[in-house]
C-alpha atoms as a PDB file:
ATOM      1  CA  UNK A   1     -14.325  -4.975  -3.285  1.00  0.00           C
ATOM      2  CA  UNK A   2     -15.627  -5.297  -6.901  1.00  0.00           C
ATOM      3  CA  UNK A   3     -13.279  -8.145  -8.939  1.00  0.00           C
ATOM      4  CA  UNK A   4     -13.207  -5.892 -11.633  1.00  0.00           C
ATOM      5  CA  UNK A   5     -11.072  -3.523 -10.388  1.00  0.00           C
ATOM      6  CA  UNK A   6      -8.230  -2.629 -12.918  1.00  0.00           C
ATOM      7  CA  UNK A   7      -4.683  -2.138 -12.416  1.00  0.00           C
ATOM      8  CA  UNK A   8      -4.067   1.420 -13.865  1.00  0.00           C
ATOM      9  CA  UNK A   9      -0.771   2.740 -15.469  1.00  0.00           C
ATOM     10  CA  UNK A  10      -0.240   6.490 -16.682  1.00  0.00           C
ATOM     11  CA  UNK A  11       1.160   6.367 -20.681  1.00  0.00           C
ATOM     12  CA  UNK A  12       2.701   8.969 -22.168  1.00  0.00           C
ATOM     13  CA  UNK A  13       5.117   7.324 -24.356  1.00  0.00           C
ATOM     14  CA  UNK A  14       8.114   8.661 -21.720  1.00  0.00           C
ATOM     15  CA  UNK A  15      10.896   5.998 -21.113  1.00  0.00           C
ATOM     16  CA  UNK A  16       9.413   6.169 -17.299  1.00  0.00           C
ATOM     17  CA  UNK A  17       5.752   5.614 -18.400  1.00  0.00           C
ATOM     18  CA  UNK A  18       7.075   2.302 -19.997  1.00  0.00           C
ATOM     19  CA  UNK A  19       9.131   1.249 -17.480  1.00  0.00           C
ATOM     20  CA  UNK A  20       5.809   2.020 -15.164  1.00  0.00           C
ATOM     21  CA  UNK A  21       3.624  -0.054 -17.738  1.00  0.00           C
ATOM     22  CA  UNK A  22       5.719  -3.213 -17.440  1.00  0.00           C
ATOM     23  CA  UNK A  23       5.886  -2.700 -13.498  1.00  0.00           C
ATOM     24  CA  UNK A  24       1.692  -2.472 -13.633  1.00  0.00           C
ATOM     25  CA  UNK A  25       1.322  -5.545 -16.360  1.00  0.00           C
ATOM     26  CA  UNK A  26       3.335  -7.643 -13.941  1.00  0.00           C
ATOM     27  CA  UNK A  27       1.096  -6.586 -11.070  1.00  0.00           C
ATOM     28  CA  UNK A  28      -2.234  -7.146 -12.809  1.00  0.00           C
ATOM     29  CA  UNK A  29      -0.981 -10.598 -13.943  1.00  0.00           C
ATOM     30  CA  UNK A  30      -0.058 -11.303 -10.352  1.00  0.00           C
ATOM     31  CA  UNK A  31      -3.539 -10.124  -9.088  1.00  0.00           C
ATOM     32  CA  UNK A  32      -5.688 -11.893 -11.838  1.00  0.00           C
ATOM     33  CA  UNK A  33      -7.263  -8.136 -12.819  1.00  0.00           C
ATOM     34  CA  UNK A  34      -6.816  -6.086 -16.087  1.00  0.00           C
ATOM     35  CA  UNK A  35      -4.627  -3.878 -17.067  1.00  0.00           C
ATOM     36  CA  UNK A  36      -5.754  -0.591 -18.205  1.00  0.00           C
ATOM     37  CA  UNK A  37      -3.579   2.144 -19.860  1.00  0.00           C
ATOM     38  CA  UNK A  38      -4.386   5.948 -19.563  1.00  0.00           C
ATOM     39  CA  UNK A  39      -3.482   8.806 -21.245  1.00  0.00           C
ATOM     40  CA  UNK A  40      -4.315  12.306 -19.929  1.00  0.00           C
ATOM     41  CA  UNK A  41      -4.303  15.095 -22.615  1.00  0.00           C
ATOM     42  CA  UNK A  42      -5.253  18.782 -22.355  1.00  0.00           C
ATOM     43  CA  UNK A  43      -6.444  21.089 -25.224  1.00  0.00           C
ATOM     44  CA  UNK A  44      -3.323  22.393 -27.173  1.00  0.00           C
ATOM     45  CA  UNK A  45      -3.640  25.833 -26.092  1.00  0.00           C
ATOM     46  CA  UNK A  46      -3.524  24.787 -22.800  1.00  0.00           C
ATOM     47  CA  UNK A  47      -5.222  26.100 -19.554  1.00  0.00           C
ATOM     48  CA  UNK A  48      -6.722  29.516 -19.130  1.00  0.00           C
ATOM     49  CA  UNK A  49      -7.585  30.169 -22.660  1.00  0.00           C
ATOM     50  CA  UNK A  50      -9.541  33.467 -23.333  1.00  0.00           C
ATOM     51  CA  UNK A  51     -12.224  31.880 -24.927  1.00  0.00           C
ATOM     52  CA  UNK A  52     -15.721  30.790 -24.493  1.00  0.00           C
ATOM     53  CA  UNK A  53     -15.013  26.932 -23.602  1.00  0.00           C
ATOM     54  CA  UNK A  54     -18.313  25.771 -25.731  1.00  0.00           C
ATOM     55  CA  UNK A  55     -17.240  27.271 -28.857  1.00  0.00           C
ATOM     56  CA  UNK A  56     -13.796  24.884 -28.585  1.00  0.00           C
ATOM     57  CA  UNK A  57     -15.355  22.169 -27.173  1.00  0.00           C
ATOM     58  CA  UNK A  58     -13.454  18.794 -25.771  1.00  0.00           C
ATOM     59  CA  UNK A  59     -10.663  18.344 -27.370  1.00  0.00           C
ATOM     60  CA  UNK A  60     -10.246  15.449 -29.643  1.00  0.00           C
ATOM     61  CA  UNK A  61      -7.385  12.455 -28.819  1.00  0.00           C
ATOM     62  CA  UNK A  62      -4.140  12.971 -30.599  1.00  0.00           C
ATOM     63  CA  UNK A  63      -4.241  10.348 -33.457  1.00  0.00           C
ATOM     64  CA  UNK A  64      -0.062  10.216 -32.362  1.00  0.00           C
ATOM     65  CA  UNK A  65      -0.559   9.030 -28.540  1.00  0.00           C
ATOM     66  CA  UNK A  66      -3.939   6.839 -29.973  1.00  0.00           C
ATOM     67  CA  UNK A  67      -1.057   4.870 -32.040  1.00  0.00           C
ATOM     68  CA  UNK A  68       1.856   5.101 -29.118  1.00  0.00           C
ATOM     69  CA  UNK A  69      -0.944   3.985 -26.619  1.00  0.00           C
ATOM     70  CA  UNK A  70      -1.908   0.709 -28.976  1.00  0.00           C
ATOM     71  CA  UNK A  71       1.472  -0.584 -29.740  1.00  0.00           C
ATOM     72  CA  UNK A  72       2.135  -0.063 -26.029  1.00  0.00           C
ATOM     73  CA  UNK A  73      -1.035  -2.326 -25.598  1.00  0.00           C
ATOM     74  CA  UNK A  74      -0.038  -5.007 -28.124  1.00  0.00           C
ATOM     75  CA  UNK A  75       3.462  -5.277 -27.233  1.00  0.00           C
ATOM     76  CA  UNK A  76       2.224  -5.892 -23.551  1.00  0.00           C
ATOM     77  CA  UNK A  77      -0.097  -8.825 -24.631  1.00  0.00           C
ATOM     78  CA  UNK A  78       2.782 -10.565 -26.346  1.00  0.00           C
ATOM     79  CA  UNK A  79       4.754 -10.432 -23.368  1.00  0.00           C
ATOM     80  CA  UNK A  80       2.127 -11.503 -20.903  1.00  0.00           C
ATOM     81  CA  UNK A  81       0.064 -13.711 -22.357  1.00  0.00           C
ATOM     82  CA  UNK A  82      -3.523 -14.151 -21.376  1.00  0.00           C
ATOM     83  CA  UNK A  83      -3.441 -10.422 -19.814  1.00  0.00           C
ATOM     84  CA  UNK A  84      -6.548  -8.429 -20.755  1.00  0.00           C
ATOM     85  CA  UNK A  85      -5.200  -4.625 -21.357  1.00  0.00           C
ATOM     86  CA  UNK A  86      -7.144  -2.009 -22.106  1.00  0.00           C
ATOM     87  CA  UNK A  87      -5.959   1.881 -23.226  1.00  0.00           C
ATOM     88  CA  UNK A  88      -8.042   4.523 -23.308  1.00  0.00           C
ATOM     89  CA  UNK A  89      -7.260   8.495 -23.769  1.00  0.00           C
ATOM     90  CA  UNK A  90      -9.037  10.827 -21.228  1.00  0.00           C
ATOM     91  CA  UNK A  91      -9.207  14.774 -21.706  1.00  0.00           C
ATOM     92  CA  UNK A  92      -7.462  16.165 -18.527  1.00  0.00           C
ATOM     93  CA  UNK A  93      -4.571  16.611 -16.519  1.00  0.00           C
ATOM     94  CA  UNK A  94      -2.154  13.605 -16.624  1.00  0.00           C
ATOM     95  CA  UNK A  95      -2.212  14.226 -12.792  1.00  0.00           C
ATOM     96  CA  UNK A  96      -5.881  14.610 -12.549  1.00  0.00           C
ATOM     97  CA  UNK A  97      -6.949  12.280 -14.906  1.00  0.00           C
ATOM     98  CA  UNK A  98      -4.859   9.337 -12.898  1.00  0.00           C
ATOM     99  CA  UNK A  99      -6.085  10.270  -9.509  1.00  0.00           C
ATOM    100  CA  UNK A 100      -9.894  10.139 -10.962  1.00  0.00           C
ATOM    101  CA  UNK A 101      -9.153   6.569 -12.103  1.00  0.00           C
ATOM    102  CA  UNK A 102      -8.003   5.814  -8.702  1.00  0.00           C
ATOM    103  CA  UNK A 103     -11.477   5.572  -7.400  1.00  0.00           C
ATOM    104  CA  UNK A 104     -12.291   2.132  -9.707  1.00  0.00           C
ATOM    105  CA  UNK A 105      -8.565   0.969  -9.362  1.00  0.00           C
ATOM    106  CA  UNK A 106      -7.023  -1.955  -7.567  1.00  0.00           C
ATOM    107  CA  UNK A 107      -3.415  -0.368  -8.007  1.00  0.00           C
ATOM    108  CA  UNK A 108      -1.870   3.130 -10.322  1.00  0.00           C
ATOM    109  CA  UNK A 109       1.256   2.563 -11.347  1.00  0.00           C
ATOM    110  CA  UNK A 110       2.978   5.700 -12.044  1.00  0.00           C
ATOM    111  CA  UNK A 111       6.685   6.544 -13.558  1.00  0.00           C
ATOM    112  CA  UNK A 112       9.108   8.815 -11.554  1.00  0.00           C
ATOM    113  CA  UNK A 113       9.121  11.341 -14.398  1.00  0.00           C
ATOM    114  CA  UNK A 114       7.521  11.824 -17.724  1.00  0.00           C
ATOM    115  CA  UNK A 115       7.457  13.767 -20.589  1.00  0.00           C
ATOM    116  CA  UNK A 116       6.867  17.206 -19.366  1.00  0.00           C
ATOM    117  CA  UNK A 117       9.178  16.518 -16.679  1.00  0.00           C
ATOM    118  CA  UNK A 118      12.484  18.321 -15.616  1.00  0.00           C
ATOM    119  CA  UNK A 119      15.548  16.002 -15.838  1.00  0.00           C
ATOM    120  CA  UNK A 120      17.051  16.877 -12.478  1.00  0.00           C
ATOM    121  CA  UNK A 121      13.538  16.471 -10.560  1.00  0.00           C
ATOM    122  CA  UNK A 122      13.736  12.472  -9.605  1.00  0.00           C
ATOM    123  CA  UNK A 123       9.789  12.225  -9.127  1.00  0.00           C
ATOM    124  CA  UNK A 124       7.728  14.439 -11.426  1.00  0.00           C
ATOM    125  CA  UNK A 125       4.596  16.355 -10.702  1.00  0.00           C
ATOM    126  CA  UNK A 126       2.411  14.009 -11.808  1.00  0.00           C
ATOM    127  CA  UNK A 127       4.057  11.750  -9.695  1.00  0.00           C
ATOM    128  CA  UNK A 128       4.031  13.485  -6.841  1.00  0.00           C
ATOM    129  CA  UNK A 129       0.190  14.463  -7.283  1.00  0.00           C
ATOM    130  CA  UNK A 130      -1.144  10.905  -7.187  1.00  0.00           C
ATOM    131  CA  UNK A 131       1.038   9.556  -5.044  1.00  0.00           C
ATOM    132  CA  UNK A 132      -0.128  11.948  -2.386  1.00  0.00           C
ATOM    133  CA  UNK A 133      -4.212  11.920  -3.433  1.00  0.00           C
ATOM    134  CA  UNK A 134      -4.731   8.515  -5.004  1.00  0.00           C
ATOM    135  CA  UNK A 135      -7.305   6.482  -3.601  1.00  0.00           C
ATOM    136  CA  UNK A 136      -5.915   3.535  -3.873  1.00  0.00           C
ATOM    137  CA  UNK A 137      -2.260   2.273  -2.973  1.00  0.00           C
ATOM    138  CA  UNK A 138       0.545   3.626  -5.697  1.00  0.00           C
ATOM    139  CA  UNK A 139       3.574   2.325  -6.826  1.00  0.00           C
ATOM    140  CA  UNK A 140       6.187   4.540  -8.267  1.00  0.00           C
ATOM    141  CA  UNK A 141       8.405   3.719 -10.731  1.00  0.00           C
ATOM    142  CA  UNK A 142      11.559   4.740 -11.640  1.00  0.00           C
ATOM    143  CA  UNK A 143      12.907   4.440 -15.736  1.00  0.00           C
ATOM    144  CA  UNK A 144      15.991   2.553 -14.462  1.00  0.00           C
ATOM    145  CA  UNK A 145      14.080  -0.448 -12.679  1.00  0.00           C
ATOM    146  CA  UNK A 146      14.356  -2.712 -15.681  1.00  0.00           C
ATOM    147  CA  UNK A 147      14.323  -5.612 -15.553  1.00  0.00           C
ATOM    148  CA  UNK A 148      12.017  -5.638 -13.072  1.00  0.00           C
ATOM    149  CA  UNK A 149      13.171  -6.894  -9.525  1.00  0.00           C
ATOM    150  CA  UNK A 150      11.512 -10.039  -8.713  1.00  0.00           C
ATOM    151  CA  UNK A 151      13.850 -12.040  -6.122  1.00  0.00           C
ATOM    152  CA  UNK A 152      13.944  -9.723  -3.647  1.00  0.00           C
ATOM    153  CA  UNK A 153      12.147  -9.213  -0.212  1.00  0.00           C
ATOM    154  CA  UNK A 154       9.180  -6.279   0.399  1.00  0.00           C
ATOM    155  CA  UNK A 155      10.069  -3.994   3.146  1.00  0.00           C
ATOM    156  CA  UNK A 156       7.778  -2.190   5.268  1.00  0.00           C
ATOM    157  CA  UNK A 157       8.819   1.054   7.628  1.00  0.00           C
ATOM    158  CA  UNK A 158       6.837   0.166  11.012  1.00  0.00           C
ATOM    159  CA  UNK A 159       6.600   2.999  13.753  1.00  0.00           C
ATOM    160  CA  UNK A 160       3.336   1.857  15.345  1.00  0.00           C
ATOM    161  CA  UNK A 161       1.281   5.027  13.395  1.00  0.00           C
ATOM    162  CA  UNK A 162      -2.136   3.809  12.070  1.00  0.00           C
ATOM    163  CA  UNK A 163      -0.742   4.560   8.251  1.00  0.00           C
ATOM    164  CA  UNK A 164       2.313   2.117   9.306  1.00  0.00           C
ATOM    165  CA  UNK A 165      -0.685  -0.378  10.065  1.00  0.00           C
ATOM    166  CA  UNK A 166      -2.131  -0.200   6.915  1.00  0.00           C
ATOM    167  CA  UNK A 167       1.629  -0.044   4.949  1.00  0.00           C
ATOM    168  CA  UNK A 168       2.041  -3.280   7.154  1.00  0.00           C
ATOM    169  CA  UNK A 169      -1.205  -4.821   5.952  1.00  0.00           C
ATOM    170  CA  UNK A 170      -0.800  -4.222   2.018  1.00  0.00           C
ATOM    171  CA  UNK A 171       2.776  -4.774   2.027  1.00  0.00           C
ATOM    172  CA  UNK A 172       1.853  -8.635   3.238  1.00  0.00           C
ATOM    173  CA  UNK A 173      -0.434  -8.477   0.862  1.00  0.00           C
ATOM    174  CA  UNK A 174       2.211  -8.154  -1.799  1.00  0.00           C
ATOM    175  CA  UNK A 175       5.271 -10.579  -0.489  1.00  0.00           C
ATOM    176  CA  UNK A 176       2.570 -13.027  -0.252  1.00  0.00           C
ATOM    177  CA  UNK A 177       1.535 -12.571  -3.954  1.00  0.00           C
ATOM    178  CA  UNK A 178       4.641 -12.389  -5.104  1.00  0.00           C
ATOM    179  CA  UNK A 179       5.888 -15.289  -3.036  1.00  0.00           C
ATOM    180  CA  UNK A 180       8.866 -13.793  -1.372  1.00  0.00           C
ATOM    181  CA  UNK A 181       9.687 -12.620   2.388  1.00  0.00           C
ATOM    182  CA  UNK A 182       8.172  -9.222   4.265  1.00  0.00           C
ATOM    183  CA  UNK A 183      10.726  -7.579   6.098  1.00  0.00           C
ATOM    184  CA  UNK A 184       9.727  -5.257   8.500  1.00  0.00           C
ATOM    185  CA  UNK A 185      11.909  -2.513   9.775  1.00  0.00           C
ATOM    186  CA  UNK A 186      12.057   0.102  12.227  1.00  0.00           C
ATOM    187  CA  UNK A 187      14.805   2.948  12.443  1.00  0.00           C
ATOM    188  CA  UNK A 188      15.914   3.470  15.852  1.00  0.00           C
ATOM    189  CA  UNK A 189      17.942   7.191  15.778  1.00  0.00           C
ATOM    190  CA  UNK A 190      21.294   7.129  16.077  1.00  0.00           C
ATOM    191  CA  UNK A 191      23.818   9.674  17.531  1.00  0.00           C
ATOM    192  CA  UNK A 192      26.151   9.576  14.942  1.00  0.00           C
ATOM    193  CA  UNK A 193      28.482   7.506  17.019  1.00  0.00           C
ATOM    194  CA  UNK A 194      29.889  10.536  19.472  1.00  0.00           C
ATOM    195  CA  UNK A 195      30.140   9.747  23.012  1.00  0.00           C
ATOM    196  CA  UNK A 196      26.870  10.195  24.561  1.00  0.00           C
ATOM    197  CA  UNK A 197      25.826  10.995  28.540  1.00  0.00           C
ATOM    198  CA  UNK A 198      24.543   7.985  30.216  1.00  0.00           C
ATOM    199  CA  UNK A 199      20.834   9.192  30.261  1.00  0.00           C
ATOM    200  CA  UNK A 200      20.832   9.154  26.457  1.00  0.00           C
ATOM    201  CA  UNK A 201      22.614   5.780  26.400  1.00  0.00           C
ATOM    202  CA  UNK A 202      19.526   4.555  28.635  1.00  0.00           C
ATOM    203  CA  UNK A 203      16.652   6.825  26.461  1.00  0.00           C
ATOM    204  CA  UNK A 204      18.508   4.782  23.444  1.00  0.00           C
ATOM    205  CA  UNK A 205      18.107   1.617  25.004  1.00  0.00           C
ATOM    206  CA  UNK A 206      14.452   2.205  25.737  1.00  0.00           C
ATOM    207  CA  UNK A 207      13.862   3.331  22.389  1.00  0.00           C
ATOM    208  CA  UNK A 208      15.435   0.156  20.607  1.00  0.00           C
ATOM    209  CA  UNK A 209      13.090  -1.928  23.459  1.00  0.00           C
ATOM    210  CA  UNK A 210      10.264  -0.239  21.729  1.00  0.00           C
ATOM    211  CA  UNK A 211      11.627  -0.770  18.175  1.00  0.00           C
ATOM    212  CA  UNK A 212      11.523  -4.895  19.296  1.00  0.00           C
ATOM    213  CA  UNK A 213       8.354  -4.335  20.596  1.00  0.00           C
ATOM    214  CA  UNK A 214       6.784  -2.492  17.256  1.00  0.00           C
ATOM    215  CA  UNK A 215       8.010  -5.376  15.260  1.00  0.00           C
ATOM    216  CA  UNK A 216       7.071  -7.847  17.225  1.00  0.00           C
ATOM    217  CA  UNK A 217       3.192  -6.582  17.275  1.00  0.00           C
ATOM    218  CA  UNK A 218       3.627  -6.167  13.830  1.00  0.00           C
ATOM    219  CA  UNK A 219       4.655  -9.271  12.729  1.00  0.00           C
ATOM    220  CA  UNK A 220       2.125 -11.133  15.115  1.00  0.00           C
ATOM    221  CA  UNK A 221      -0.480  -9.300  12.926  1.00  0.00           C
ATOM    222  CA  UNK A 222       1.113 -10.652   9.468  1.00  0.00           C
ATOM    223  CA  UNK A 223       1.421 -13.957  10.968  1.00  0.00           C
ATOM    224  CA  UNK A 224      -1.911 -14.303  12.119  1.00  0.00           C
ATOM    225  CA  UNK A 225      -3.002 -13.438   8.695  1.00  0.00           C
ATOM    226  CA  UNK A 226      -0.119 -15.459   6.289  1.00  0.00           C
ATOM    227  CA  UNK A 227       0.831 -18.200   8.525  1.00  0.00           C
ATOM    228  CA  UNK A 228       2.984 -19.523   5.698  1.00  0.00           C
ATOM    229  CA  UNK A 229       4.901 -16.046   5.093  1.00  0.00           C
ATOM    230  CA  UNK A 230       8.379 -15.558   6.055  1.00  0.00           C
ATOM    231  CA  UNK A 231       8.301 -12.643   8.086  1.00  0.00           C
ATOM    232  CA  UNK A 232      11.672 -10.917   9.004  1.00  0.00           C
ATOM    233  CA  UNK A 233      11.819  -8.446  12.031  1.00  0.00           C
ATOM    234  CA  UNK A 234      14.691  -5.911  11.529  1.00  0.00           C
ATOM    235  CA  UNK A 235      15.549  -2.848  13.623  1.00  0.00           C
ATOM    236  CA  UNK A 236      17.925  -0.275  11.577  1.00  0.00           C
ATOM    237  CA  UNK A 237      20.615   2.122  12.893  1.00  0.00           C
ATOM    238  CA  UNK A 238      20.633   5.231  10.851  1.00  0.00           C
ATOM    239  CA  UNK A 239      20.639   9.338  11.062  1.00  0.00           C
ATOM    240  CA  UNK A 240      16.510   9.277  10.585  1.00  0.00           C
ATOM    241  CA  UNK A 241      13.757   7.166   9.287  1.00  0.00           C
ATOM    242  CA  UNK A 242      13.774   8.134   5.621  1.00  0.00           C
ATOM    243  CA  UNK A 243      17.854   7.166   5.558  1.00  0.00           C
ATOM    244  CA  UNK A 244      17.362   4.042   7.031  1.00  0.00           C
ATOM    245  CA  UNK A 245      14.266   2.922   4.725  1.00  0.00           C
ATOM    246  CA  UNK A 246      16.418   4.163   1.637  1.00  0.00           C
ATOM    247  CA  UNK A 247      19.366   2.256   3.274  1.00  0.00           C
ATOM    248  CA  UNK A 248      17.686  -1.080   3.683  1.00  0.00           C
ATOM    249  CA  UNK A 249      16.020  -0.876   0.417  1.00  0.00           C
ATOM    250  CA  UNK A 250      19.099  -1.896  -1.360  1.00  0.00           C
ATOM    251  CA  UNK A 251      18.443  -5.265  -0.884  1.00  0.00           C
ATOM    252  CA  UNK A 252      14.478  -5.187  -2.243  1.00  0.00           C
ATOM    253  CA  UNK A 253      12.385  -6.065  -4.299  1.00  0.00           C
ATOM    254  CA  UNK A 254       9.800  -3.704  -2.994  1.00  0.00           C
ATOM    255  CA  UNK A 255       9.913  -0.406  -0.575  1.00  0.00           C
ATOM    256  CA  UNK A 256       6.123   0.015   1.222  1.00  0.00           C
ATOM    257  CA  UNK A 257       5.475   2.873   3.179  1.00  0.00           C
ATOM    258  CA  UNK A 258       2.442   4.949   4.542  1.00  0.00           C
ATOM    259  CA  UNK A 259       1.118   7.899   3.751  1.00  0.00           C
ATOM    260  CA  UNK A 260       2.147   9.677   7.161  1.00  0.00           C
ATOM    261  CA  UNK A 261       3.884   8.326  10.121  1.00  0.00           C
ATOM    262  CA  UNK A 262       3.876   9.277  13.511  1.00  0.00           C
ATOM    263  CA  UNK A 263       5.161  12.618  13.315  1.00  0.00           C
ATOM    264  CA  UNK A 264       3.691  13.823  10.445  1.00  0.00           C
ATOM    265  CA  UNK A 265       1.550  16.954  10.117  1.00  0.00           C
ATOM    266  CA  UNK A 266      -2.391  16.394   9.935  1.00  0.00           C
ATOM    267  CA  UNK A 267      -2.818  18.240   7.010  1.00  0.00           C
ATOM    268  CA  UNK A 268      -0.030  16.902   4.909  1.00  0.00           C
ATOM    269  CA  UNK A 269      -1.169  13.799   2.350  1.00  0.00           C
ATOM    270  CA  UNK A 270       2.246  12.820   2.350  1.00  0.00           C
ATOM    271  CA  UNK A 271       4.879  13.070   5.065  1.00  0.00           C
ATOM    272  CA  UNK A 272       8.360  13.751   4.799  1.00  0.00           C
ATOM    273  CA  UNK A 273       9.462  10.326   4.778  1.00  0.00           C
ATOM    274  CA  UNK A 274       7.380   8.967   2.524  1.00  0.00           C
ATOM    275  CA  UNK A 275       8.485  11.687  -0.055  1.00  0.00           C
ATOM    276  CA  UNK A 276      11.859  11.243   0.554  1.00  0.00           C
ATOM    277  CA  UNK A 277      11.649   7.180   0.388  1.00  0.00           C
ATOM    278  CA  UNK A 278       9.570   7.808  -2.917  1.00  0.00           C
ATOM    279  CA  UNK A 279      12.423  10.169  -4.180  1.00  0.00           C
ATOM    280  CA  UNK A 280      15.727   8.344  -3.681  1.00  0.00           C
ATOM    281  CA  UNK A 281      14.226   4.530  -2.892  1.00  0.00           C
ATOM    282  CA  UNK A 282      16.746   1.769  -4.924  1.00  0.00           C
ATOM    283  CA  UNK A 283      13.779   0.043  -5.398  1.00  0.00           C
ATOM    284  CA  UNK A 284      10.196   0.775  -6.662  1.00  0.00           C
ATOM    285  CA  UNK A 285       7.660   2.150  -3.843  1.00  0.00           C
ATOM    286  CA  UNK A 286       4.462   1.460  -2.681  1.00  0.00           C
ATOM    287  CA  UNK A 287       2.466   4.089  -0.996  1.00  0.00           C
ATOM    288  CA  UNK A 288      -0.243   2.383   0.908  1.00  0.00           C
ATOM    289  CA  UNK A 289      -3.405   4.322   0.389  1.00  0.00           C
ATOM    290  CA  UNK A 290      -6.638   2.835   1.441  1.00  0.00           C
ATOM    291  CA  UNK A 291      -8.653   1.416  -1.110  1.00  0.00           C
ATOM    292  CA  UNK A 292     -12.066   4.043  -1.006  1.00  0.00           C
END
């Protein structure tokens, strides 16, 4: 993978695309790489505009978000030093625009909600776009993650799925960088403690056997690969996977998850769990794309 590769945040000037900024300055210090600040604008009479394209030609940047995008820039400098950070205004879709920089990325850092955004939605479109077609892992910030968590451990969901594998793999990746323990957990379902026949009692024990086992295999893989980590195995209790990821990730500095676990839908980028860990997380989230 090319060294170059820059740590990319979406700008817009939104109290979310500055919380997401610091978030993505912390991780390119972390990783040695740049920082590099986008800004996706379309033409101000918007999409579908009946008019022959080559007459109005490419828009030109707003001279407004070419000022909001430098300060941004300087103030992030001063704050970490020795950080090289680049912005740069691109004529597109926010959405588009970010998941185009993907390709040349090491990381996107995106806010839960900018601008354009709806108050009551607690991930955005834009959001929601490149987290489900980056390609390259995302992390998703919310506006009310400052200051930015640093003590805490990274959790990973394990269930054994080949995008838990990969989740698994990047999310060592990051409690080794950041010098802090993984925690990997798997949510066994509960029954929502009614009395239960004594087949399901024995189909729950089997499960929570397999739950061990999971985390187990998983963490021989980390360990193999960061003998000095601390690794923590942890099976969770809880109604369904997504409540017992957003449950655990209380305590964290860092939620990872894949983009589809074991009983997701082939044709969805994003399964349900992911989207709901992305949505109501109490902690930023990683969504562990591969790097293409």
């Amino acid at each position: 993978m090319p060294m170059n590769r820059p740590v990319v945040v979406g700008v817009d000037g939104s109290p979310s695309s500055l919380a997401a900024a610091e978030h993505a300055a912390r991780a390119a210090q972390l990783r040695s790489r740049p920082l590099l600040l986008v800004h996706g604008y379309l033409h101000p009479f918007g999409y579908g505009v009946p008019l022959n394209p080559y007459e109005i030609g490419v828009p030109a940047p707003s001279e407004e978000a070419q000022k909001m995008m430098e300060r941004t820039a300087a103030e992030l400098g001063e704050r970490w030093p020795g950080l090289a950070v680049e912005a740069r205004q691109v004529a597109g879709g926010p959405g588009a625009t970010l998941i185009e920089e993907s390709r040349r990325a090491e990381l996107v850092v995106v806010g839960s909600r900018g601008r354009g955004g709806f108050a009551g939605l607690l991930l955005g479109s834009v959001g929601a776009q490149v987290a489900a077609h980056a390609h390259c892992p995302v992390l998703v910030v919310r506006p009310d993650e400052q200051p930015i968590p640093v003590d805490g451990p990274v959790l990973v969901g394990v269930d054994g799925s080949e995008s838990s594998d990969l989740a698994v793999s990047v999310g060592a990746d990051e409690a080794a960088l950041r010098d802090v323990p993984l925690v990997l957990v798997h949510v066994v379902a509960t029954d929502g403690g009614r009395t239960v026949p004594e087949e399901i009692e024995e189909s729950q024990a089997a499960h929570q056997a397999e739950a061990v086992r999971l985390l187990a295999d998983a963490s021989a893989v980390v360990r193999a690969r960061h003998p000095d980590l601390v690794v923590r195995e942890h099976p969770v209790r809880a109604a369904g996977a997504a409540q017992g990821l957003i449950e655990a990730s209380g305590a964290a500095a860092l939620l990872v998850v894949g983009t589809r676990g074991r009983a997701g839908f082939a044709g969805l980028l994003l399964g349900s769990v992911s989207q709901a860990a992305i949505q109501h997380a109490h902690c930023p989230v990683l969504v562990a794309h591969p790097v293409s």
